[in-house]
PDB file of N, CA and C in Angstrom:
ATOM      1  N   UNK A   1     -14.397 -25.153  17.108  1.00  0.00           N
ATOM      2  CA  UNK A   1     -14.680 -23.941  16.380  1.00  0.00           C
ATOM      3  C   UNK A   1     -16.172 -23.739  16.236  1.00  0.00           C
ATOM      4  N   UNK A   2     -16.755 -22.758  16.058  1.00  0.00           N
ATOM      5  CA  UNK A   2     -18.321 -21.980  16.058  1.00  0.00           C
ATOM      6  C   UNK A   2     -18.886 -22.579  14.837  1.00  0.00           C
ATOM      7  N   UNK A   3     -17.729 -22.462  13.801  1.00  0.00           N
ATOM      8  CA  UNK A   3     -17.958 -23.251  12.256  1.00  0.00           C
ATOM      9  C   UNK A   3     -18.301 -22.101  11.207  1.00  0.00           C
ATOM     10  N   UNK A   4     -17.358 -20.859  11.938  1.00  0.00           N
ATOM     11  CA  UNK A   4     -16.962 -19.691  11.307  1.00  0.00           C
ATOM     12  C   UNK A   4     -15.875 -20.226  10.094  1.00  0.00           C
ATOM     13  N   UNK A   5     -16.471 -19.640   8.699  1.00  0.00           N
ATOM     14  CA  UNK A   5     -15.362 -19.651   7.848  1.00  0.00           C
ATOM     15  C   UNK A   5     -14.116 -18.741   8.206  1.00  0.00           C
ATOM     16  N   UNK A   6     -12.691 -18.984   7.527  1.00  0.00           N
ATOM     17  CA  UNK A   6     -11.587 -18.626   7.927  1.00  0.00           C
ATOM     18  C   UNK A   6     -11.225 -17.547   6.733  1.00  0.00           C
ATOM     19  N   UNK A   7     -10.952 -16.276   6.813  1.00  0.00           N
ATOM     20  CA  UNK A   7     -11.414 -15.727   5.394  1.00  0.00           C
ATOM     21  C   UNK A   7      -9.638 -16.143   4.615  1.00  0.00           C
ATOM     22  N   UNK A   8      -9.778 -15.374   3.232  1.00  0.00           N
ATOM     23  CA  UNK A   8      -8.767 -16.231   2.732  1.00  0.00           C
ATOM     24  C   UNK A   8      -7.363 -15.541   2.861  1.00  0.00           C
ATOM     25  N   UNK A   9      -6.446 -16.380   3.356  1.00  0.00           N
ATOM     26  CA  UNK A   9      -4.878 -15.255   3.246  1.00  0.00           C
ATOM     27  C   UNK A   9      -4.128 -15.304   2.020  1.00  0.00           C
ATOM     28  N   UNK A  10      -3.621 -14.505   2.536  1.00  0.00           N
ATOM     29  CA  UNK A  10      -2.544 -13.760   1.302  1.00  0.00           C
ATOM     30  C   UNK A  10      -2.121 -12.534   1.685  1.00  0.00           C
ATOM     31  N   UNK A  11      -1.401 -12.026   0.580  1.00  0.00           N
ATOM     32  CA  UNK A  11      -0.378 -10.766   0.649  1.00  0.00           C
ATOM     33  C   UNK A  11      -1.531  -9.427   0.662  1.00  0.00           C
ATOM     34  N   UNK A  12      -2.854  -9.471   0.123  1.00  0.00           N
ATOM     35  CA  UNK A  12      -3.536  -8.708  -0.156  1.00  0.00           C
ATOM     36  C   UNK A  12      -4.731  -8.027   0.905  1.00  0.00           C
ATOM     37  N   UNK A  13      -4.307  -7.320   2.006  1.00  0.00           N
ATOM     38  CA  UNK A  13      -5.054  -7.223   3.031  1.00  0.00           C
ATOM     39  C   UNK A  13      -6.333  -6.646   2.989  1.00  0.00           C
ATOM     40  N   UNK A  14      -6.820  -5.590   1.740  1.00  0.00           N
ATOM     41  CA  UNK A  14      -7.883  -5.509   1.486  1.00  0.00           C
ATOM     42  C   UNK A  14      -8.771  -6.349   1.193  1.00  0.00           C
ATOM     43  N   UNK A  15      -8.188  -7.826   0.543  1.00  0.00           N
ATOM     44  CA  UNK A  15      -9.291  -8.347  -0.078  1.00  0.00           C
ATOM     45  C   UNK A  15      -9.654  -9.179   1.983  1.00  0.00           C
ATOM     46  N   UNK A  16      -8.716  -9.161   2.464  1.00  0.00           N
ATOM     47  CA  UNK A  16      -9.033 -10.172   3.685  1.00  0.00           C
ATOM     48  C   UNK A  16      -9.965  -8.992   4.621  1.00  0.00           C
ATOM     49  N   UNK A  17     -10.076  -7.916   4.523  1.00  0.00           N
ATOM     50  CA  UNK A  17     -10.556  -6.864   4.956  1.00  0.00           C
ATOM     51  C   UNK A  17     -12.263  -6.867   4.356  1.00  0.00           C
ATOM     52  N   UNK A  18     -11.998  -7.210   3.265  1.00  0.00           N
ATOM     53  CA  UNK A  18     -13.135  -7.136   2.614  1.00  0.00           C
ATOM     54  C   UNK A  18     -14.062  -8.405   3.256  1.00  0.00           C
ATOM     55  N   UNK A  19     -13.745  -9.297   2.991  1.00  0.00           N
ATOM     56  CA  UNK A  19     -14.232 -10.702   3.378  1.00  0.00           C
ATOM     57  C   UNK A  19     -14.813 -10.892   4.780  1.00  0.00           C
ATOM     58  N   UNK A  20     -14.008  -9.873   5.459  1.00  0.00           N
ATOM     59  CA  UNK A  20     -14.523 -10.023   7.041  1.00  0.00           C
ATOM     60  C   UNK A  20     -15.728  -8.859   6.949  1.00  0.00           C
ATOM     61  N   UNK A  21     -15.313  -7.967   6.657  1.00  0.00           N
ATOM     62  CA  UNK A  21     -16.512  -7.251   6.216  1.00  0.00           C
ATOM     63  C   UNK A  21     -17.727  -7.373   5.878  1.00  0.00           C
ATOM     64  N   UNK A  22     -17.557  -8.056   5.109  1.00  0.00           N
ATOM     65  CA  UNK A  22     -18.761  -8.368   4.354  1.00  0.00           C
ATOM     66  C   UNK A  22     -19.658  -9.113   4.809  1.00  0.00           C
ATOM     67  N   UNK A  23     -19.086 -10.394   5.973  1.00  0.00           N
ATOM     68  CA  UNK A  23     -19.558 -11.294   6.777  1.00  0.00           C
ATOM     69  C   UNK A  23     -20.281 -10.465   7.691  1.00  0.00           C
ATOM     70  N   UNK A  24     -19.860  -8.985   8.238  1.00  0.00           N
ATOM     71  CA  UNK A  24     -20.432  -8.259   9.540  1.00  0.00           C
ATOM     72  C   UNK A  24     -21.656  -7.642   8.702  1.00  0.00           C
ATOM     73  N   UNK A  25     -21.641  -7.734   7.149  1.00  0.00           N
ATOM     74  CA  UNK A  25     -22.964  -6.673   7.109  1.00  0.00           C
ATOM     75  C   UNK A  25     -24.484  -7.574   7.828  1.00  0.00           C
ATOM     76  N   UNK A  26     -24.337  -8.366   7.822  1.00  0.00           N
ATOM     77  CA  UNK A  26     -25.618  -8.600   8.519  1.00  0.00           C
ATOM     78  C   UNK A  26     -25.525  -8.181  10.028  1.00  0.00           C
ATOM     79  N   UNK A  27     -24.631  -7.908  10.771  1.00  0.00           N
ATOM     80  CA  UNK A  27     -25.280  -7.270  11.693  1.00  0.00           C
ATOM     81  C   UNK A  27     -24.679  -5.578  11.571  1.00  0.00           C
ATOM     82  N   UNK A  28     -24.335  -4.835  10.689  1.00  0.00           N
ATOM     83  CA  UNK A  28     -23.972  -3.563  10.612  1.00  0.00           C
ATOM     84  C   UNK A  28     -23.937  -3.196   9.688  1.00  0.00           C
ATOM     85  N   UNK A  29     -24.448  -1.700   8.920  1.00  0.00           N
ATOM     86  CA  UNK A  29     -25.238  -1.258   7.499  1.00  0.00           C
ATOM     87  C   UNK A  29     -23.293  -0.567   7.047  1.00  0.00           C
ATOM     88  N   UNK A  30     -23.211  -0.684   5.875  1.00  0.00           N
ATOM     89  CA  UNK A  30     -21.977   0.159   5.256  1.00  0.00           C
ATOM     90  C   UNK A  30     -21.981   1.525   6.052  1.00  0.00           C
ATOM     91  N   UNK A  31     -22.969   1.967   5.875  1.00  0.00           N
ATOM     92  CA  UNK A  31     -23.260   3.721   6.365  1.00  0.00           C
ATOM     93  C   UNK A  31     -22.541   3.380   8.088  1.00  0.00           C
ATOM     94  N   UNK A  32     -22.626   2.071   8.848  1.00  0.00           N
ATOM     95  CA  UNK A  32     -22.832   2.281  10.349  1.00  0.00           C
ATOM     96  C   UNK A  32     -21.126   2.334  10.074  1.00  0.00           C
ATOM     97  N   UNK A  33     -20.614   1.422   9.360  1.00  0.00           N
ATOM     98  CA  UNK A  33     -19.587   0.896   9.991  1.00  0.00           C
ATOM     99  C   UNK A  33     -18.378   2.570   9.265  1.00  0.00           C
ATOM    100  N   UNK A  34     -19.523   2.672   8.582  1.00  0.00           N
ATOM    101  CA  UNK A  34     -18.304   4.301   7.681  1.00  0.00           C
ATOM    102  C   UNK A  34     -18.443   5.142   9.296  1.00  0.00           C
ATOM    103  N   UNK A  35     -19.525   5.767   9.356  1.00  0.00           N
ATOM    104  CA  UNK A  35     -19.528   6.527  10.652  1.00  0.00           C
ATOM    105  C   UNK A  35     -18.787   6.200  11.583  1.00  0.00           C
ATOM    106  N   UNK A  36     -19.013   4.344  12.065  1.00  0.00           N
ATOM    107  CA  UNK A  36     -18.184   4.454  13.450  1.00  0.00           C
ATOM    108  C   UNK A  36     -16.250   4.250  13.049  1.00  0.00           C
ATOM    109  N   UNK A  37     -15.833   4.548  11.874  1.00  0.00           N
ATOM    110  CA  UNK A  37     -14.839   4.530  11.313  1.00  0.00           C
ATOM    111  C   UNK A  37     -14.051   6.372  11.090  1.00  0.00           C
ATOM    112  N   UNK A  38     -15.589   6.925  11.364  1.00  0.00           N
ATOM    113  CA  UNK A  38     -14.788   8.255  10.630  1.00  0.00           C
ATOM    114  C   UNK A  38     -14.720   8.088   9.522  1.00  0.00           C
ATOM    115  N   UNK A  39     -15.063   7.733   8.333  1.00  0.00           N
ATOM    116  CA  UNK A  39     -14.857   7.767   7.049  1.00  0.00           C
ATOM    117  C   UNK A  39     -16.407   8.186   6.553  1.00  0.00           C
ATOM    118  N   UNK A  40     -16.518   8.504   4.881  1.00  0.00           N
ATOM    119  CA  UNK A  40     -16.895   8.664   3.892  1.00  0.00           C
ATOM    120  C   UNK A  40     -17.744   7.346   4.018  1.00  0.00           C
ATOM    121  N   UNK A  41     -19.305   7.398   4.037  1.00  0.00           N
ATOM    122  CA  UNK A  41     -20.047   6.199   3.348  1.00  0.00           C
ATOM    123  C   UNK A  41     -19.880   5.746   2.170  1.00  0.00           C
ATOM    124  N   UNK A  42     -19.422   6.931   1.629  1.00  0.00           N
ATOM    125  CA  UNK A  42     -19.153   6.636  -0.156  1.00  0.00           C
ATOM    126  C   UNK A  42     -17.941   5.581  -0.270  1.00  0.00           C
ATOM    127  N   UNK A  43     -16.852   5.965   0.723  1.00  0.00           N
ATOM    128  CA  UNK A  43     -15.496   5.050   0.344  1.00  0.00           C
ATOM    129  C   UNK A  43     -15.855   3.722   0.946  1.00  0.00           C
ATOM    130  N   UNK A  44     -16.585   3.779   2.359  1.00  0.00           N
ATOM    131  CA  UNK A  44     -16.857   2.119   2.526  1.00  0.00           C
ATOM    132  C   UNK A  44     -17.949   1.742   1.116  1.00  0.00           C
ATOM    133  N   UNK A  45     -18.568   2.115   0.585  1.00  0.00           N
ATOM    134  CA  UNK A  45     -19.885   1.610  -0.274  1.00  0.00           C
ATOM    135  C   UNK A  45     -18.965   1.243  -1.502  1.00  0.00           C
ATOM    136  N   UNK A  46     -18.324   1.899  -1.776  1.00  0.00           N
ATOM    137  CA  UNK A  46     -17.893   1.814  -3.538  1.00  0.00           C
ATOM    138  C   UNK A  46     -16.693   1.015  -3.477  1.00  0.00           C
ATOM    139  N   UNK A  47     -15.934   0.592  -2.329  1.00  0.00           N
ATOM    140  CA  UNK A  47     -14.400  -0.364  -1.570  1.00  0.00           C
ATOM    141  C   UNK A  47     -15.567  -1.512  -1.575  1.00  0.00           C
ATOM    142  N   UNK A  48     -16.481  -1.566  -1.163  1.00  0.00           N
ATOM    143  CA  UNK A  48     -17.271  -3.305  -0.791  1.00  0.00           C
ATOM    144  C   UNK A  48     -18.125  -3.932  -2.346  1.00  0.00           C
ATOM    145  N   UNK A  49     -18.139  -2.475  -2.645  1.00  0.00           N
ATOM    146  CA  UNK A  49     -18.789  -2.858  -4.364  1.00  0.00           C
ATOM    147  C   UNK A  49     -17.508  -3.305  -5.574  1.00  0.00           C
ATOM    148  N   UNK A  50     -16.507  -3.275  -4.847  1.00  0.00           N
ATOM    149  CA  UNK A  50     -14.994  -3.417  -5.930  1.00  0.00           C
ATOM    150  C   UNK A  50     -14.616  -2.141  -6.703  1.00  0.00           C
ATOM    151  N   UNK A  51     -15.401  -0.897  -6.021  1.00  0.00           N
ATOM    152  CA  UNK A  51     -15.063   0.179  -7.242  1.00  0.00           C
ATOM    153  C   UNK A  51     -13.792   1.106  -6.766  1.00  0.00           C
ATOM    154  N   UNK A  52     -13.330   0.880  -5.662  1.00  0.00           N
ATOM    155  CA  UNK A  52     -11.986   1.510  -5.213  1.00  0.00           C
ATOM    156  C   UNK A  52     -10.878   0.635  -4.105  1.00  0.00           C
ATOM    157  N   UNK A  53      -9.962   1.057  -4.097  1.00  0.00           N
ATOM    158  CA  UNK A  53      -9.483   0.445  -3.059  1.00  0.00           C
ATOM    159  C   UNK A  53      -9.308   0.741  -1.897  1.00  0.00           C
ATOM    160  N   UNK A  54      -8.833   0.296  -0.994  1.00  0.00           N
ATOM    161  CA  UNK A  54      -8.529   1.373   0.615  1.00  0.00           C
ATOM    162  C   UNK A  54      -7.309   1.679   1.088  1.00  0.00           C
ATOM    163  N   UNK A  55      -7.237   2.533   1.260  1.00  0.00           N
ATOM    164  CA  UNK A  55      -5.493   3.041   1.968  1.00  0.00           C
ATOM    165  C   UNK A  55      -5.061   2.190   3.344  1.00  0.00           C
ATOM    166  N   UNK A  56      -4.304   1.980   3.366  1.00  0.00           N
ATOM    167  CA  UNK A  56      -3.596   1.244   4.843  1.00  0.00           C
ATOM    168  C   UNK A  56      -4.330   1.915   5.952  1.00  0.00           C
ATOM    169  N   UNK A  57      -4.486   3.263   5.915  1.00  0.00           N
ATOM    170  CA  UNK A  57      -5.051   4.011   7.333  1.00  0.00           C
ATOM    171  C   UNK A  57      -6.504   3.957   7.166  1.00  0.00           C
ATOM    172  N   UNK A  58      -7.119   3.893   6.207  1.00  0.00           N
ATOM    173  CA  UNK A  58      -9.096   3.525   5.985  1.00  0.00           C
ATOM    174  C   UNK A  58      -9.267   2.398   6.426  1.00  0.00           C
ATOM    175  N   UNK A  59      -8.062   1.237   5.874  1.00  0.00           N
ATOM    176  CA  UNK A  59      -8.538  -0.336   6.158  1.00  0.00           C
ATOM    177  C   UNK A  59      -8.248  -0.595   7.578  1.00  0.00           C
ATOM    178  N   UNK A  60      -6.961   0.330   8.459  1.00  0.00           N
ATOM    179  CA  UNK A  60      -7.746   0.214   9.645  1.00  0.00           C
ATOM    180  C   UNK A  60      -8.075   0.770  10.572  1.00  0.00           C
ATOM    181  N   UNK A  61      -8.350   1.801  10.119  1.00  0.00           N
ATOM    182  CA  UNK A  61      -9.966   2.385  10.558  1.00  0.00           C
ATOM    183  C   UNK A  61     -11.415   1.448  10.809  1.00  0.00           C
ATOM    184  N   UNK A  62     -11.338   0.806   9.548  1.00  0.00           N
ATOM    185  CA  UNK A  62     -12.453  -0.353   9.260  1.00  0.00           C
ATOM    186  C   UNK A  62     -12.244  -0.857   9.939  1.00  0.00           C
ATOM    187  N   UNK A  63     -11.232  -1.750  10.470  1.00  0.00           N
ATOM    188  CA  UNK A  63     -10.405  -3.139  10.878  1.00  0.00           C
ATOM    189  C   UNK A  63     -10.987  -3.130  12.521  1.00  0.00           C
ATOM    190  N   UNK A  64     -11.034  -1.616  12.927  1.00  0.00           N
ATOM    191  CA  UNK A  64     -11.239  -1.062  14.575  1.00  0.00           C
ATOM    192  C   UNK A  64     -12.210  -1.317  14.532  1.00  0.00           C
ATOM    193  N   UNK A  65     -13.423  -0.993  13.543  1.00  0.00           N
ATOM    194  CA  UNK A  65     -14.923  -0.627  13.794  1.00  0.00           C
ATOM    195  C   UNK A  65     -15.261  -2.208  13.927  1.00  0.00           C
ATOM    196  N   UNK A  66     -14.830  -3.512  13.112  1.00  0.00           N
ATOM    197  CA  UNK A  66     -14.587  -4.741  13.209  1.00  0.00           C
ATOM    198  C   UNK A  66     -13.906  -5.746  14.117  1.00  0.00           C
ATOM    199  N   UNK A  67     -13.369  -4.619  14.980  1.00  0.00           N
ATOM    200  CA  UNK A  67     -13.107  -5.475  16.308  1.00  0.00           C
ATOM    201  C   UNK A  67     -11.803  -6.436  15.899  1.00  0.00           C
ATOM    202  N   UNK A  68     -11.083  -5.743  14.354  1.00  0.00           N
ATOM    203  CA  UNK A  68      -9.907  -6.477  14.488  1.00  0.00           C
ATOM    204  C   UNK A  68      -8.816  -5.814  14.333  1.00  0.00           C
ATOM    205  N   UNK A  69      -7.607  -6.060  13.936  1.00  0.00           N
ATOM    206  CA  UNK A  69      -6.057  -5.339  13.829  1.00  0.00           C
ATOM    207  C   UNK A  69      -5.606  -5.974  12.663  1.00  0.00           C
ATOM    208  N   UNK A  70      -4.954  -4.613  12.121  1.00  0.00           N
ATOM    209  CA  UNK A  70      -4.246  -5.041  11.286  1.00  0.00           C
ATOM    210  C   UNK A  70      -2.406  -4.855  11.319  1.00  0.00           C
ATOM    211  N   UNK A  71      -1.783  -6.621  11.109  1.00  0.00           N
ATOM    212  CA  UNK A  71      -0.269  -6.575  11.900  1.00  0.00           C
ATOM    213  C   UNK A  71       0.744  -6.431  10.863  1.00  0.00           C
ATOM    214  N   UNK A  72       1.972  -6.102  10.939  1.00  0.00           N
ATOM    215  CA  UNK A  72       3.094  -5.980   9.928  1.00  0.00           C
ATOM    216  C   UNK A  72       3.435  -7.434  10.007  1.00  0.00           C
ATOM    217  N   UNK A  73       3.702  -7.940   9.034  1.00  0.00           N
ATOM    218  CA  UNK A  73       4.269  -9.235   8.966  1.00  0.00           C
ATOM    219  C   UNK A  73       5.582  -9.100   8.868  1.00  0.00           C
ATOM    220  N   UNK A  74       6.461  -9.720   9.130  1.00  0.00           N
ATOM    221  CA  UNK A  74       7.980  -9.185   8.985  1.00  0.00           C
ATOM    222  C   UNK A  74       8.464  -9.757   7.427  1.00  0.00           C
ATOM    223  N   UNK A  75       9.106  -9.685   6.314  1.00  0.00           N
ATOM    224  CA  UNK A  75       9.218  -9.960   5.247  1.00  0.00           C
ATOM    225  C   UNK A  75      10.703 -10.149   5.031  1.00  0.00           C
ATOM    226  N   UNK A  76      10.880 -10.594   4.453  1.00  0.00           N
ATOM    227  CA  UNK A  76      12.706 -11.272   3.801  1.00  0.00           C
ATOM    228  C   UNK A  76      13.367  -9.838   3.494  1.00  0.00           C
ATOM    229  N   UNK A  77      14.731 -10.037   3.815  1.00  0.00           N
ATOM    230  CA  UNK A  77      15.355  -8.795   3.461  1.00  0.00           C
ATOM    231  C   UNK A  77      15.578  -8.172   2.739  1.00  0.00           C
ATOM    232  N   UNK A  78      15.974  -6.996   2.242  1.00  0.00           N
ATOM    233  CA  UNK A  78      15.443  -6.940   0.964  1.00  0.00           C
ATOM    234  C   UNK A  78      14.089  -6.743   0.223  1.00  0.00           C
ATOM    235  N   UNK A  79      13.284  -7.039   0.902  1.00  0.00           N
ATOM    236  CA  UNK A  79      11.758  -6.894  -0.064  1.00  0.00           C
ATOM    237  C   UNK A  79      11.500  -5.321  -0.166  1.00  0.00           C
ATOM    238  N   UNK A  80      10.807  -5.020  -0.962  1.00  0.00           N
ATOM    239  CA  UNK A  80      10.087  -3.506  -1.461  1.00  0.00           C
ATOM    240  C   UNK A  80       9.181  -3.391  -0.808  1.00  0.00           C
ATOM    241  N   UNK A  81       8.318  -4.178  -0.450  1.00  0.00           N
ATOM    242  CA  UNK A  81       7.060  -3.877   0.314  1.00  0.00           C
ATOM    243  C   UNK A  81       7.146  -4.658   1.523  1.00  0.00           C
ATOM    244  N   UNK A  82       6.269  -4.098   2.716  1.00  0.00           N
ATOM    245  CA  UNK A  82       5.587  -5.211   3.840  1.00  0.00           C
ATOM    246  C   UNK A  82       4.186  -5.781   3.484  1.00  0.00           C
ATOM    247  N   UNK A  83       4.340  -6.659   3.883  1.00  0.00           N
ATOM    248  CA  UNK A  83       3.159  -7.755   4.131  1.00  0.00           C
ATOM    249  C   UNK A  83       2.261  -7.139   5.062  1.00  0.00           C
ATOM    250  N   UNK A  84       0.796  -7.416   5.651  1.00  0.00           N
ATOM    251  CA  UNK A  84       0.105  -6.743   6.383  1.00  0.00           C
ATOM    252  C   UNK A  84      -1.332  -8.172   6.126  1.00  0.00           C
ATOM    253  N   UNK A  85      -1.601  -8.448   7.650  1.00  0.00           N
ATOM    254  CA  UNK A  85      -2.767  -9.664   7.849  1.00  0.00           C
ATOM    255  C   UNK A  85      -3.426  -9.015   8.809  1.00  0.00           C
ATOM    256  N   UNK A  86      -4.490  -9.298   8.717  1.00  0.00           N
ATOM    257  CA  UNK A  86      -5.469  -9.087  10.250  1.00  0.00           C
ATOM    258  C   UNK A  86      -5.414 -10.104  11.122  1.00  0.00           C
TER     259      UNK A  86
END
């Protein structure tokens, strides 16, 4: 391995969204990665500051501009929600 940290999992794909994120700002400004996303600088700026959250279709939007995907996890039967990892 490069001796890249592994960001952290869980059920919560923003926060794993966030984490990878946050690792790319040194090589890409909030403003770059809103533009090459199609989005609002404001929603990437104030989502990385903890002041909103992101919709399934913003986070991957982001997820593209980051060179990653975001997958359905398949979940127990029955559940209310899906799961979702990059």
């Amino acid at each position: 391995m490069s001796g890249e940290q592994v960001p952290p999992r869980g059920p919560d794909i923003g926060e794993q969204l966030w984490w990878l994120a946050t690792n790319e700002l040194e090589r890409m400004t909030p403003y770059a990665i809103a533009k090459r996303a199609g989005v609002s600088p404001s929603v990437v700026t104030r989502w990385l500051n903890g002041e909103r959250d992101l919709t399934l279709g913003t986070a991957a939007k982001i997820a593209r501009v980051l060179c990653l995907q975001i997958v359905r996890i398949d979940t127990a039967a029955g559940a209310e929600e899906a799961d979702f990892a990059i």
